[in-house]
PDB file of N, CA and C in Angstrom:
ATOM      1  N   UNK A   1      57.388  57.207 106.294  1.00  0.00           N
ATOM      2  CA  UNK A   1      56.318  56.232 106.334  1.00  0.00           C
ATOM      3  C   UNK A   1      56.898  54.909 106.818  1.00  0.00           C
ATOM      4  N   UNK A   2      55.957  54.264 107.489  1.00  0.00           N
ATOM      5  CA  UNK A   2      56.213  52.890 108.056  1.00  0.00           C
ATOM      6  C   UNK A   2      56.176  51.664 107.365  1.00  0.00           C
ATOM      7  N   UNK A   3      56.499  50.547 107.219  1.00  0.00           N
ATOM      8  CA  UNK A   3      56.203  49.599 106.963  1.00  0.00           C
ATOM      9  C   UNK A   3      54.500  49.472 107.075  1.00  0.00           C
ATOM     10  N   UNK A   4      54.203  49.148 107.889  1.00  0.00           N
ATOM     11  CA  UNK A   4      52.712  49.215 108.902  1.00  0.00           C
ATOM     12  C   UNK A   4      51.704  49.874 107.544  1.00  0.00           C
ATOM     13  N   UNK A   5      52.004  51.579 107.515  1.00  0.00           N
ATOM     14  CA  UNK A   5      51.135  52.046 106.705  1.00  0.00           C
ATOM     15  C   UNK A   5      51.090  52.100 105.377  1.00  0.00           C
ATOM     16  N   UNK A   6      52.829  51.757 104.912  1.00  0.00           N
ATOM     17  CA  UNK A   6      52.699  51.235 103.403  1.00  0.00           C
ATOM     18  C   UNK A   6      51.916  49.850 102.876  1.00  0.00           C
ATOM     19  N   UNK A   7      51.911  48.666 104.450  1.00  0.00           N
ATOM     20  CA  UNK A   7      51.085  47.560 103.703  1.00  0.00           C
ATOM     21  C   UNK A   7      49.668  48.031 103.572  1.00  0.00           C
ATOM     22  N   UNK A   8      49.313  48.948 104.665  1.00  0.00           N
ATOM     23  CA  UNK A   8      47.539  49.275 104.972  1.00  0.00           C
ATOM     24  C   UNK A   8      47.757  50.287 103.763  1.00  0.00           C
ATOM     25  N   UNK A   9      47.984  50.711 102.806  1.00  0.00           N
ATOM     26  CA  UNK A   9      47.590  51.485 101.512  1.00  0.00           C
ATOM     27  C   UNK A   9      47.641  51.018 100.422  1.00  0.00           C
ATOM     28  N   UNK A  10      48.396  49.810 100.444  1.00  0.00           N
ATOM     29  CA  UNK A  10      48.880  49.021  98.745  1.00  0.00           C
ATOM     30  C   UNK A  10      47.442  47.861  99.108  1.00  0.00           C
ATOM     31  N   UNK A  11      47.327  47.302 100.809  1.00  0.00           N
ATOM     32  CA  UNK A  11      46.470  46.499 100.697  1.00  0.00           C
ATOM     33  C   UNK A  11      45.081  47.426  99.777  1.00  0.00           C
ATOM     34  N   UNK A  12      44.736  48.449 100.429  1.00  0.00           N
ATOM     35  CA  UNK A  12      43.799  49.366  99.736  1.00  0.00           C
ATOM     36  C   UNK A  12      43.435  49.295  98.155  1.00  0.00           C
ATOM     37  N   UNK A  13      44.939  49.593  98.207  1.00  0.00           N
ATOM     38  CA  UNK A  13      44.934  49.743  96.504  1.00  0.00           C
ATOM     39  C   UNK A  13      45.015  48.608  95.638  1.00  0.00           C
ATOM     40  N   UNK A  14      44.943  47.074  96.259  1.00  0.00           N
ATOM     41  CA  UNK A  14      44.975  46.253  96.033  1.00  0.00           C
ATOM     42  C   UNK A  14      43.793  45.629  95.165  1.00  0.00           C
ATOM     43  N   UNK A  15      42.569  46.290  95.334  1.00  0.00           N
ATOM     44  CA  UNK A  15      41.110  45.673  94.419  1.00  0.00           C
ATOM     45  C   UNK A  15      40.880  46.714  93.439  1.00  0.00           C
ATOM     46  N   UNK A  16      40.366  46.362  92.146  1.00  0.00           N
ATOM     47  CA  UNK A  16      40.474  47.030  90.685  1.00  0.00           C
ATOM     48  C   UNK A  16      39.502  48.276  90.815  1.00  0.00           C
ATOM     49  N   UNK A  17      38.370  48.296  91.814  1.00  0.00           N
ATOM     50  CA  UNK A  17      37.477  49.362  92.063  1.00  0.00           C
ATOM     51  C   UNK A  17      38.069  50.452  92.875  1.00  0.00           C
ATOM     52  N   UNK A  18      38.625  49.614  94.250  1.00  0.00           N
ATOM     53  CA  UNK A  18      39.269  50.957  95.070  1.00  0.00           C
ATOM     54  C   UNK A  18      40.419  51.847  93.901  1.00  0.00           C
ATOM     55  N   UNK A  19      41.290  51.032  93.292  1.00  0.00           N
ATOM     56  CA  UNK A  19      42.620  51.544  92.353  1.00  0.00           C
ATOM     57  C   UNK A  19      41.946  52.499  91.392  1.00  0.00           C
ATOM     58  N   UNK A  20      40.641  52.109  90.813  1.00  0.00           N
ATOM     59  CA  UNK A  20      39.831  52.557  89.835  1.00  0.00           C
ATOM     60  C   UNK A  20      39.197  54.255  90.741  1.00  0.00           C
ATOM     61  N   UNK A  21      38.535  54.137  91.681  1.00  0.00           N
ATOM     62  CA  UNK A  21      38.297  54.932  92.706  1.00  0.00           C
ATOM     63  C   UNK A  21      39.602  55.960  93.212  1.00  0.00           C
ATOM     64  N   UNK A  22      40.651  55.227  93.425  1.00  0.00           N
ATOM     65  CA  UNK A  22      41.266  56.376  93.727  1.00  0.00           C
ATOM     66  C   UNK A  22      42.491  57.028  92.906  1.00  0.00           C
ATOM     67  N   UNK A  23      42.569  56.453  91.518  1.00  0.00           N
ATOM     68  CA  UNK A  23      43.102  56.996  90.432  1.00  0.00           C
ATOM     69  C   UNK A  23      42.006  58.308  90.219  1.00  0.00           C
ATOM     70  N   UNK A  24      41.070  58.078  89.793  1.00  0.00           N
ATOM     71  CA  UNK A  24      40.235  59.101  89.274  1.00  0.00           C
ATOM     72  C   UNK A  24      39.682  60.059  90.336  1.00  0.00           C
ATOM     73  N   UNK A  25      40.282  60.134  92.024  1.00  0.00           N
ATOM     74  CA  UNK A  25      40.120  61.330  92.905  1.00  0.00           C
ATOM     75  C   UNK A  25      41.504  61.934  92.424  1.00  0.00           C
ATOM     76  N   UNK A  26      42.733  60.977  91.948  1.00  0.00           N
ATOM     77  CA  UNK A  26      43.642  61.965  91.779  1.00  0.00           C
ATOM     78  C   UNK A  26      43.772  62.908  90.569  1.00  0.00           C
ATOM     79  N   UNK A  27      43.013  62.311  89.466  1.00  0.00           N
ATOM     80  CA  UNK A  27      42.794  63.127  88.420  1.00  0.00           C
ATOM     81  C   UNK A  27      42.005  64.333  88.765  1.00  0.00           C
ATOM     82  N   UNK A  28      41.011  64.358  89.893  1.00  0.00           N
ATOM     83  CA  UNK A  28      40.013  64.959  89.783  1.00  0.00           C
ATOM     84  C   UNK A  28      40.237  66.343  90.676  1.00  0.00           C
ATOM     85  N   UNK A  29      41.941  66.370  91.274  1.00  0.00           N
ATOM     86  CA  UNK A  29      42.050  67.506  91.581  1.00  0.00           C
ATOM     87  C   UNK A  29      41.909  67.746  92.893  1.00  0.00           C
ATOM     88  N   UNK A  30      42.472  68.538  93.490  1.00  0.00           N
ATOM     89  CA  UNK A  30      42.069  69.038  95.345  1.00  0.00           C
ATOM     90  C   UNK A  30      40.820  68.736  95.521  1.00  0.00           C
ATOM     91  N   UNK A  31      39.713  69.605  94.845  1.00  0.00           N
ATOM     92  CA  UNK A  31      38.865  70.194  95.394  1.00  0.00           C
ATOM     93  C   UNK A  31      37.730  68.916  95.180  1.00  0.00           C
ATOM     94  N   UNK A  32      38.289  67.004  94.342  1.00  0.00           N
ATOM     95  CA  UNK A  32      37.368  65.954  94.174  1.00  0.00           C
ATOM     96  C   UNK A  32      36.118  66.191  94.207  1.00  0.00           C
ATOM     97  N   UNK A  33      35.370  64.861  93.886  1.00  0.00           N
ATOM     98  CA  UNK A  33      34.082  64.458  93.724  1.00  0.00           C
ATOM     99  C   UNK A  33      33.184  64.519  94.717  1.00  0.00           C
ATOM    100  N   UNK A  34      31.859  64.447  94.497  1.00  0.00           N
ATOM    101  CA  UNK A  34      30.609  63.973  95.499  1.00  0.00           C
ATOM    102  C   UNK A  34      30.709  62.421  94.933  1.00  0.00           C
ATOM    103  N   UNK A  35      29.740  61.490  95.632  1.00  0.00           N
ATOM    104  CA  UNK A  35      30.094  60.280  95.726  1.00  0.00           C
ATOM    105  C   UNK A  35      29.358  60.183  94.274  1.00  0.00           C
ATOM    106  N   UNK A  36      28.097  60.787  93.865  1.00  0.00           N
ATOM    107  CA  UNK A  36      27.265  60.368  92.869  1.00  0.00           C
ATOM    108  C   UNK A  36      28.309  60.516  91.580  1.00  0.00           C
ATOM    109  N   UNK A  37      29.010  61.586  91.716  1.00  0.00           N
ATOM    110  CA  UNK A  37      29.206  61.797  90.376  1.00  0.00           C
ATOM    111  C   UNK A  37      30.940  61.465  90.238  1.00  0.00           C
ATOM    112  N   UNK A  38      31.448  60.598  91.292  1.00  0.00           N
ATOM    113  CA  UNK A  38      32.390  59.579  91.100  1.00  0.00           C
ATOM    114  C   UNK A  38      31.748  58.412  90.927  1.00  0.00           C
ATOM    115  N   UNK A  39      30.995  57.504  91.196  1.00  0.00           N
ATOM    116  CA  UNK A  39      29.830  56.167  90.705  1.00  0.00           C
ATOM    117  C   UNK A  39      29.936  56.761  89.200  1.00  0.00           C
ATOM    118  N   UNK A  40      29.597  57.714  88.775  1.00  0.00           N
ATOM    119  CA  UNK A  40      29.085  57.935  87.435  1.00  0.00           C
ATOM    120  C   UNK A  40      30.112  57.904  86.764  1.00  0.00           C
ATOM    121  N   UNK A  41      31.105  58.653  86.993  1.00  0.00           N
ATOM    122  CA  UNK A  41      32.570  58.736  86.294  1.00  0.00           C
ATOM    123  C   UNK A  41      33.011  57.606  86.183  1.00  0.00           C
ATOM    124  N   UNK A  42      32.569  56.552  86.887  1.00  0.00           N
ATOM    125  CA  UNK A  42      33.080  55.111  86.816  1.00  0.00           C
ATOM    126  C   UNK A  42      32.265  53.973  86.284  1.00  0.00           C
ATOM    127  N   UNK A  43      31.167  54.658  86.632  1.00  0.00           N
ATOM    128  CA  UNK A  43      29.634  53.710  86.138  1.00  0.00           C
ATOM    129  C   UNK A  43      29.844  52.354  86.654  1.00  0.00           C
ATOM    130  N   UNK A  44      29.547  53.015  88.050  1.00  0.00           N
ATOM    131  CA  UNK A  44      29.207  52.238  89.464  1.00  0.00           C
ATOM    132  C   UNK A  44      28.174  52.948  90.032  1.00  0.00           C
ATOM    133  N   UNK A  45      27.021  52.115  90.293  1.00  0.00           N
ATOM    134  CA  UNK A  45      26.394  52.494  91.397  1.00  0.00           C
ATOM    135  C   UNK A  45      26.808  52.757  93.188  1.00  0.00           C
ATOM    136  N   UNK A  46      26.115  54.199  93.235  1.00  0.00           N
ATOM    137  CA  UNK A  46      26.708  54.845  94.880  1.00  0.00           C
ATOM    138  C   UNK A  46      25.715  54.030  95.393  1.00  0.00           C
ATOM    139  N   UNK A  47      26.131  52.929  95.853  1.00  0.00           N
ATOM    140  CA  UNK A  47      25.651  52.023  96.571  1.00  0.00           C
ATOM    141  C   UNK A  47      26.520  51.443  98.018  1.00  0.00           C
ATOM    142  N   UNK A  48      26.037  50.741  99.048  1.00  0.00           N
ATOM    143  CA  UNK A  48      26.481  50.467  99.960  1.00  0.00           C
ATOM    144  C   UNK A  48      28.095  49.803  99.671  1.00  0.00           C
ATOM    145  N   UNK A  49      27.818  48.934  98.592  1.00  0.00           N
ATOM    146  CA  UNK A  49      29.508  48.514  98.169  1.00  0.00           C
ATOM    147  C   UNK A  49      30.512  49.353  97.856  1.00  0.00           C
ATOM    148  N   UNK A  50      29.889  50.295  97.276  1.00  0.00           N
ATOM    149  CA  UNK A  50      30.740  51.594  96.899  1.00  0.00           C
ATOM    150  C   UNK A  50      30.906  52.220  98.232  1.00  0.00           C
ATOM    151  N   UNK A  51      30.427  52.464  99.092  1.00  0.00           N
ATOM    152  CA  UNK A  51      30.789  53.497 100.241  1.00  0.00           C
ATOM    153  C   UNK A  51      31.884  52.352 100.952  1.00  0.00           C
ATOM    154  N   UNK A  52      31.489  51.413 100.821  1.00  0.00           N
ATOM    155  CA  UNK A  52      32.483  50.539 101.370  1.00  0.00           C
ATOM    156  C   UNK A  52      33.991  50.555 101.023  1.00  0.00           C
ATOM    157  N   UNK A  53      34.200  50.725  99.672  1.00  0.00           N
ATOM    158  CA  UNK A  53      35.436  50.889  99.101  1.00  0.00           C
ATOM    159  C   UNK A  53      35.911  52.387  99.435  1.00  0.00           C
ATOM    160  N   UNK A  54      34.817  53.347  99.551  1.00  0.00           N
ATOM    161  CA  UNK A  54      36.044  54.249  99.730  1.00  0.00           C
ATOM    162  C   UNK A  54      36.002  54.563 101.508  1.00  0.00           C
ATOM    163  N   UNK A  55      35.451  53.769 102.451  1.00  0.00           N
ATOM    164  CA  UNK A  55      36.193  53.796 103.583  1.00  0.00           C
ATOM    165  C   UNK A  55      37.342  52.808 103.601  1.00  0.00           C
ATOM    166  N   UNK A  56      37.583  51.880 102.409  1.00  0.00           N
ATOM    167  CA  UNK A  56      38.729  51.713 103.541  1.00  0.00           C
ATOM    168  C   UNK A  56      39.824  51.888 102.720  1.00  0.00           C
ATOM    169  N   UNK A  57      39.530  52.939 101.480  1.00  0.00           N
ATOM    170  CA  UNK A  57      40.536  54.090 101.071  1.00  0.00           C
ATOM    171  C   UNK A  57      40.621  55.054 101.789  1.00  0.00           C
ATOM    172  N   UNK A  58      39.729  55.499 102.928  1.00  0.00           N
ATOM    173  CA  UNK A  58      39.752  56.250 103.944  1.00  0.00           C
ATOM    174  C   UNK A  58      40.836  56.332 105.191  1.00  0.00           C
ATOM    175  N   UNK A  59      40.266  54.545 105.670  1.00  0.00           N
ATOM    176  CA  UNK A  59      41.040  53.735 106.665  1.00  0.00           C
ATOM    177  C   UNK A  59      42.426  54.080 106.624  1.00  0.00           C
ATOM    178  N   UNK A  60      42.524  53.769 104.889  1.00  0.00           N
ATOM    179  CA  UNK A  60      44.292  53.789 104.776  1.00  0.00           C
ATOM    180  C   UNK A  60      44.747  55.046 104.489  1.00  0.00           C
ATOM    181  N   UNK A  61      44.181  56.258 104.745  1.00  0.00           N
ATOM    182  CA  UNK A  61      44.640  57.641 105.055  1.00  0.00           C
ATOM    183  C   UNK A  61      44.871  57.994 103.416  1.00  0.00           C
ATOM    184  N   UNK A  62      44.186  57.287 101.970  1.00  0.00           N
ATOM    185  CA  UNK A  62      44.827  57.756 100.698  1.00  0.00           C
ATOM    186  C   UNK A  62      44.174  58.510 100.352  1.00  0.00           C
ATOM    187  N   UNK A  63      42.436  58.960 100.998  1.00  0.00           N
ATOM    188  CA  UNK A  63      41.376  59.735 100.481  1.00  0.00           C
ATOM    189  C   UNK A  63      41.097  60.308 101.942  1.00  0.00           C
ATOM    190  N   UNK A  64      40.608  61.556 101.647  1.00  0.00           N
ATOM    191  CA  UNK A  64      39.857  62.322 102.352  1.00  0.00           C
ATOM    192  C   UNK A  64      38.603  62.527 102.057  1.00  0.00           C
ATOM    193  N   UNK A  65      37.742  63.185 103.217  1.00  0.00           N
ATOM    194  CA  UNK A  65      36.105  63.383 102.347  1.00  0.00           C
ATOM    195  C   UNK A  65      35.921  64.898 103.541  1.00  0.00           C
ATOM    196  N   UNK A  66      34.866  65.646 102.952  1.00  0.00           N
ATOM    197  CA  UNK A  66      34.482  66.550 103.828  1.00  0.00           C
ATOM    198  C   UNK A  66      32.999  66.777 103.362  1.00  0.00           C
ATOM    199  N   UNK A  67      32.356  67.690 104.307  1.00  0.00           N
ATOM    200  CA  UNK A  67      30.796  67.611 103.710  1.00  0.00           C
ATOM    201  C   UNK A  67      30.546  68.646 103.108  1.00  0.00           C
ATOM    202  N   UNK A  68      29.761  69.198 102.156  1.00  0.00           N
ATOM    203  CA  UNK A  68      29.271  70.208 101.767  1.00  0.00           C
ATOM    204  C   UNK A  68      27.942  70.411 101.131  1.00  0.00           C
ATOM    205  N   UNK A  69      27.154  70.739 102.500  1.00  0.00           N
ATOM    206  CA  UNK A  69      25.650  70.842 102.135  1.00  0.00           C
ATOM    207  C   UNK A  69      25.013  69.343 102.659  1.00  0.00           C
ATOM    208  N   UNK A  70      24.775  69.009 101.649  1.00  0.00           N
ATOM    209  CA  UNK A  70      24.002  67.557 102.324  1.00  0.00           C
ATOM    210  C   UNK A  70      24.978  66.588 101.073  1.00  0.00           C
ATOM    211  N   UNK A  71      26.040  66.700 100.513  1.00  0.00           N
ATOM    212  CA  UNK A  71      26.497  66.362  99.658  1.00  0.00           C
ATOM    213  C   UNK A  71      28.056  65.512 100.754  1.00  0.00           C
ATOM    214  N   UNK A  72      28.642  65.047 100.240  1.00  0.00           N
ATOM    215  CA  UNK A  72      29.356  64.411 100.675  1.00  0.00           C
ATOM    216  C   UNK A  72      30.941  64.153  99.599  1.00  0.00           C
ATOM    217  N   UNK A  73      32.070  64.998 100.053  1.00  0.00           N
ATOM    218  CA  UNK A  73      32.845  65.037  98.803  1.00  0.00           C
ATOM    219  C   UNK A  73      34.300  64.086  99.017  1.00  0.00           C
ATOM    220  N   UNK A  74      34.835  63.536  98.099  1.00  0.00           N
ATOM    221  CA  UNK A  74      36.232  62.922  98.438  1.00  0.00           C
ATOM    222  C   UNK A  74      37.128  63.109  97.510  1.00  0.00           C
ATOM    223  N   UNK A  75      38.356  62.939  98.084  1.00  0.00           N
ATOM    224  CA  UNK A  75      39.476  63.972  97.375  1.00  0.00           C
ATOM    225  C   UNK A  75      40.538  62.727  97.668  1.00  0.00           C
ATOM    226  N   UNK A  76      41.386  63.088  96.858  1.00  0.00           N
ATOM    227  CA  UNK A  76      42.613  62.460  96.951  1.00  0.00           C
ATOM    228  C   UNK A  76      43.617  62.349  97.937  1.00  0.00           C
ATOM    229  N   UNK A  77      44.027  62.323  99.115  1.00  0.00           N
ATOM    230  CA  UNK A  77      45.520  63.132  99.742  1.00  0.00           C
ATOM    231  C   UNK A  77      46.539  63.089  99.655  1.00  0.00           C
ATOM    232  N   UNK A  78      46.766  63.811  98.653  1.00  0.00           N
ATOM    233  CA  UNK A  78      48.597  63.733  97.931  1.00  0.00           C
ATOM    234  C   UNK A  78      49.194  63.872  98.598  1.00  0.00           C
ATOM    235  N   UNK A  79      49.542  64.445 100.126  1.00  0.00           N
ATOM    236  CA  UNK A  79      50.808  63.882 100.676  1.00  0.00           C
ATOM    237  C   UNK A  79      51.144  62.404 101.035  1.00  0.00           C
ATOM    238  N   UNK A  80      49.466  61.673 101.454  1.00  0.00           N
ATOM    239  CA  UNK A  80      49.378  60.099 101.545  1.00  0.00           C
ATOM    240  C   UNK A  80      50.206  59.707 100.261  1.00  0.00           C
ATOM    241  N   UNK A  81      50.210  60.158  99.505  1.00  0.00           N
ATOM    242  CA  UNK A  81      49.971  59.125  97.760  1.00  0.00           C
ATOM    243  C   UNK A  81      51.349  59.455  97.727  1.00  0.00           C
ATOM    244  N   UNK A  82      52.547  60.928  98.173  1.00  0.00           N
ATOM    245  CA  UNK A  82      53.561  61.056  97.769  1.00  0.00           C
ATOM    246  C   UNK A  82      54.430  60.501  98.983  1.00  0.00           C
ATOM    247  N   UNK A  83      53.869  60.129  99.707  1.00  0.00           N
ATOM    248  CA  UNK A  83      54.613  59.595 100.517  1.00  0.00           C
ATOM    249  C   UNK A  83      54.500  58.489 100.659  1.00  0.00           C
ATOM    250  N   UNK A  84      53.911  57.762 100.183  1.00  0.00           N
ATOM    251  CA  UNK A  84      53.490  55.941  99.767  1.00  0.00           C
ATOM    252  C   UNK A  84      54.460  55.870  98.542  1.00  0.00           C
ATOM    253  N   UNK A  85      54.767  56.482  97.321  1.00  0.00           N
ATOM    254  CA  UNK A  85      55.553  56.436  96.462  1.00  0.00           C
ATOM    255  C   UNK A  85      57.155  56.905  97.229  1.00  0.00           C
ATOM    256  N   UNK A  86      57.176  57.905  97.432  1.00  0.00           N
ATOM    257  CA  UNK A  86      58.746  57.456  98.111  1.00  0.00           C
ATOM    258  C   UNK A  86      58.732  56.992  99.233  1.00  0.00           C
ATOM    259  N   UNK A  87      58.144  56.246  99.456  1.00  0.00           N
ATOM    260  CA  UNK A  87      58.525  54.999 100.401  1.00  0.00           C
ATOM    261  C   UNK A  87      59.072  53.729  99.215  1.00  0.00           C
ATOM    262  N   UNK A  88      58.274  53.356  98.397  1.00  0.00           N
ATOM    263  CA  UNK A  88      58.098  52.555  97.546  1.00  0.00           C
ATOM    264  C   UNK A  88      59.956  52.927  96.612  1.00  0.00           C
ATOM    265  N   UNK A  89      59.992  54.054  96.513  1.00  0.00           N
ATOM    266  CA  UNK A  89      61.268  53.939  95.436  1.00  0.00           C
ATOM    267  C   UNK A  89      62.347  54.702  96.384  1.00  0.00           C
ATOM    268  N   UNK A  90      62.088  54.857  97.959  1.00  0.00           N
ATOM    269  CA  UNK A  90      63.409  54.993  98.266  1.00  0.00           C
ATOM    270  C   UNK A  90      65.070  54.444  97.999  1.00  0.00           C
ATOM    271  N   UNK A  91      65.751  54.562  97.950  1.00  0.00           N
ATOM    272  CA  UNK A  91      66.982  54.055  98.149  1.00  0.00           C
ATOM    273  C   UNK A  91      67.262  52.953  96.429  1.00  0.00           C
ATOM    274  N   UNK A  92      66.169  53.456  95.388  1.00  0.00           N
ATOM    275  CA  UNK A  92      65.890  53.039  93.805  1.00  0.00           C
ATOM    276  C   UNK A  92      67.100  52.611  93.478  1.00  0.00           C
ATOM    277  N   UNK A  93      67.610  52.123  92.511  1.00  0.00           N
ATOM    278  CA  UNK A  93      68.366  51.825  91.241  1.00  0.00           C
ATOM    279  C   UNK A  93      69.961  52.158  91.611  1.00  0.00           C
ATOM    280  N   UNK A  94      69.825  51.600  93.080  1.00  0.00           N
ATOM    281  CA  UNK A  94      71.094  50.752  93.381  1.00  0.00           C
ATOM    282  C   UNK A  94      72.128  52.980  93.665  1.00  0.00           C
ATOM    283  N   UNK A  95      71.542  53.637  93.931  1.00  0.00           N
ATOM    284  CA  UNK A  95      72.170  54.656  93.357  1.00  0.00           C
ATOM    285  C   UNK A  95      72.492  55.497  92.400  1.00  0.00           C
ATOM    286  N   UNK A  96      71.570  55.232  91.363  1.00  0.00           N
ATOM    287  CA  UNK A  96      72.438  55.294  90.077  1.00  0.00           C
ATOM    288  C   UNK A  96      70.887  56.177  89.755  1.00  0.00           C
ATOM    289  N   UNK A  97      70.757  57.145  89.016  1.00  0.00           N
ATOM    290  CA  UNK A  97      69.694  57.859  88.296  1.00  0.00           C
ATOM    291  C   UNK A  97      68.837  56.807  87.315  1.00  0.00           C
ATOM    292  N   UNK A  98      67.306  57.039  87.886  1.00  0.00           N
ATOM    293  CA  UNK A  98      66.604  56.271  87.192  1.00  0.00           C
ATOM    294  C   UNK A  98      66.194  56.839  86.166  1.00  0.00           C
ATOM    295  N   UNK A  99      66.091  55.695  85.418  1.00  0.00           N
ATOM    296  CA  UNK A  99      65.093  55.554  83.744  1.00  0.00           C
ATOM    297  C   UNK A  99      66.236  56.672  82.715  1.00  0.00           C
ATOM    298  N   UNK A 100      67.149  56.932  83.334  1.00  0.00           N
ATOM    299  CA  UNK A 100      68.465  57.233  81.965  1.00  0.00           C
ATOM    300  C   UNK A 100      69.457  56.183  81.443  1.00  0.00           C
ATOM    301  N   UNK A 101      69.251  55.174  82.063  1.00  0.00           N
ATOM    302  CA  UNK A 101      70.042  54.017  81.129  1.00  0.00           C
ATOM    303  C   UNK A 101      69.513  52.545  82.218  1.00  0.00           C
ATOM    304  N   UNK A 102      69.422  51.783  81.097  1.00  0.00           N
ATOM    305  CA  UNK A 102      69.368  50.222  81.448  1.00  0.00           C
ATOM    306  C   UNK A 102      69.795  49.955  82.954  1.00  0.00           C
ATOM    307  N   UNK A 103      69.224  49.362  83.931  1.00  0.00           N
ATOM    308  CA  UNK A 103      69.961  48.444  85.174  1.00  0.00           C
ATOM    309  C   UNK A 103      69.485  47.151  84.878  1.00  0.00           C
ATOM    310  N   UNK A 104      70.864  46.193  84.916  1.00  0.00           N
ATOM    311  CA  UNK A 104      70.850  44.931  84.960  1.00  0.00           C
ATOM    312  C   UNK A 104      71.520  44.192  86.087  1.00  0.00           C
ATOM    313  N   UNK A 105      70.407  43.518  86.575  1.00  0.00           N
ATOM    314  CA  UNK A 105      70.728  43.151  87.974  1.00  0.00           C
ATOM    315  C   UNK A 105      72.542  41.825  87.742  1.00  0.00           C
ATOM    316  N   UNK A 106      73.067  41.634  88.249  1.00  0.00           N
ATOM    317  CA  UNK A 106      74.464  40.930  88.205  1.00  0.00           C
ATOM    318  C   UNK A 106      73.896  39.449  88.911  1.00  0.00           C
ATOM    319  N   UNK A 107      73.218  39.294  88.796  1.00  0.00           N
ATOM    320  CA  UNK A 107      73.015  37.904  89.109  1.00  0.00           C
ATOM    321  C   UNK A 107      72.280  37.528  87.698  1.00  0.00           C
ATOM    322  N   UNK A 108      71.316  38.403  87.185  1.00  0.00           N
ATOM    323  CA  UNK A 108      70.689  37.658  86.049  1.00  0.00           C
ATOM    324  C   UNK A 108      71.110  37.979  84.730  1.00  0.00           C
ATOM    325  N   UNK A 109      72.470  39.409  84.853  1.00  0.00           N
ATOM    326  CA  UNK A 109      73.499  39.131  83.720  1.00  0.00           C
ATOM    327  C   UNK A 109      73.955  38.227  82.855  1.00  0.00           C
ATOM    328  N   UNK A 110      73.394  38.148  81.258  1.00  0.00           N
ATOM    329  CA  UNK A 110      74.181  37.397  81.073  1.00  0.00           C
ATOM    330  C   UNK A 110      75.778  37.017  80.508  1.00  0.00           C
ATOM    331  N   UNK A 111      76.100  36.287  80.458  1.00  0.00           N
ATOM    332  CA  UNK A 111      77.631  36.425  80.721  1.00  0.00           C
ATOM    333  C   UNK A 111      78.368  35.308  79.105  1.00  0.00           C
TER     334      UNK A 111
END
């Protein structure tokens, strides 16, 4: 992943509805929501603001949607989401295995 598309997905994930929106496509499994009954799960109206948020969770490649019937469904895309996270913790904790012991940065050591 690029620079480029890690800012266009964090910008995404940047407002409490889209984060809210696309936490709960990832709970919700491959096979996600229709729009109504993500609004509901969130208790938001599927309203024009709402379609708004999840295009440009769209835009930023973190959700998918496909149609089914006259229904309209969106899903999560976990390779987007796992590849936005190791981008995010590439090259982590200096080398050293994370979250098995303390890192303290040597500048804010105290001494």
């Amino acid at each position: 992943m690029d620079i480029e598309l890690a800012t266009n997905a964090l910008k995404a994930l940047a407002h409490e509805t889209r984060l809210r929106i696309f936490r709960s496509l990832v709970q919700a499994g491959p096979e996600g929501l229709c729009v109504a009954d993500l609004a509901g799960h969130l208790n938001a109206e599927a309203n024009g603001s709402f379609s708004f948020h999840l295009k440009e969770l769209s835009n930023a490649g973190l959700i998918r949607s496909r149609q089914a019937s006259r229904f309209i469904y969106y899903s999560a895309n976990y390779p987007a989401m796992n590849e936005l996270l190791g981008y995010l913790s590439d090259h982590c904790c200096a080398g050293e295995p994370c979250g098995e012991q303390e890192h303290v940065c040597a500048t804010t050591e105290n001494t």
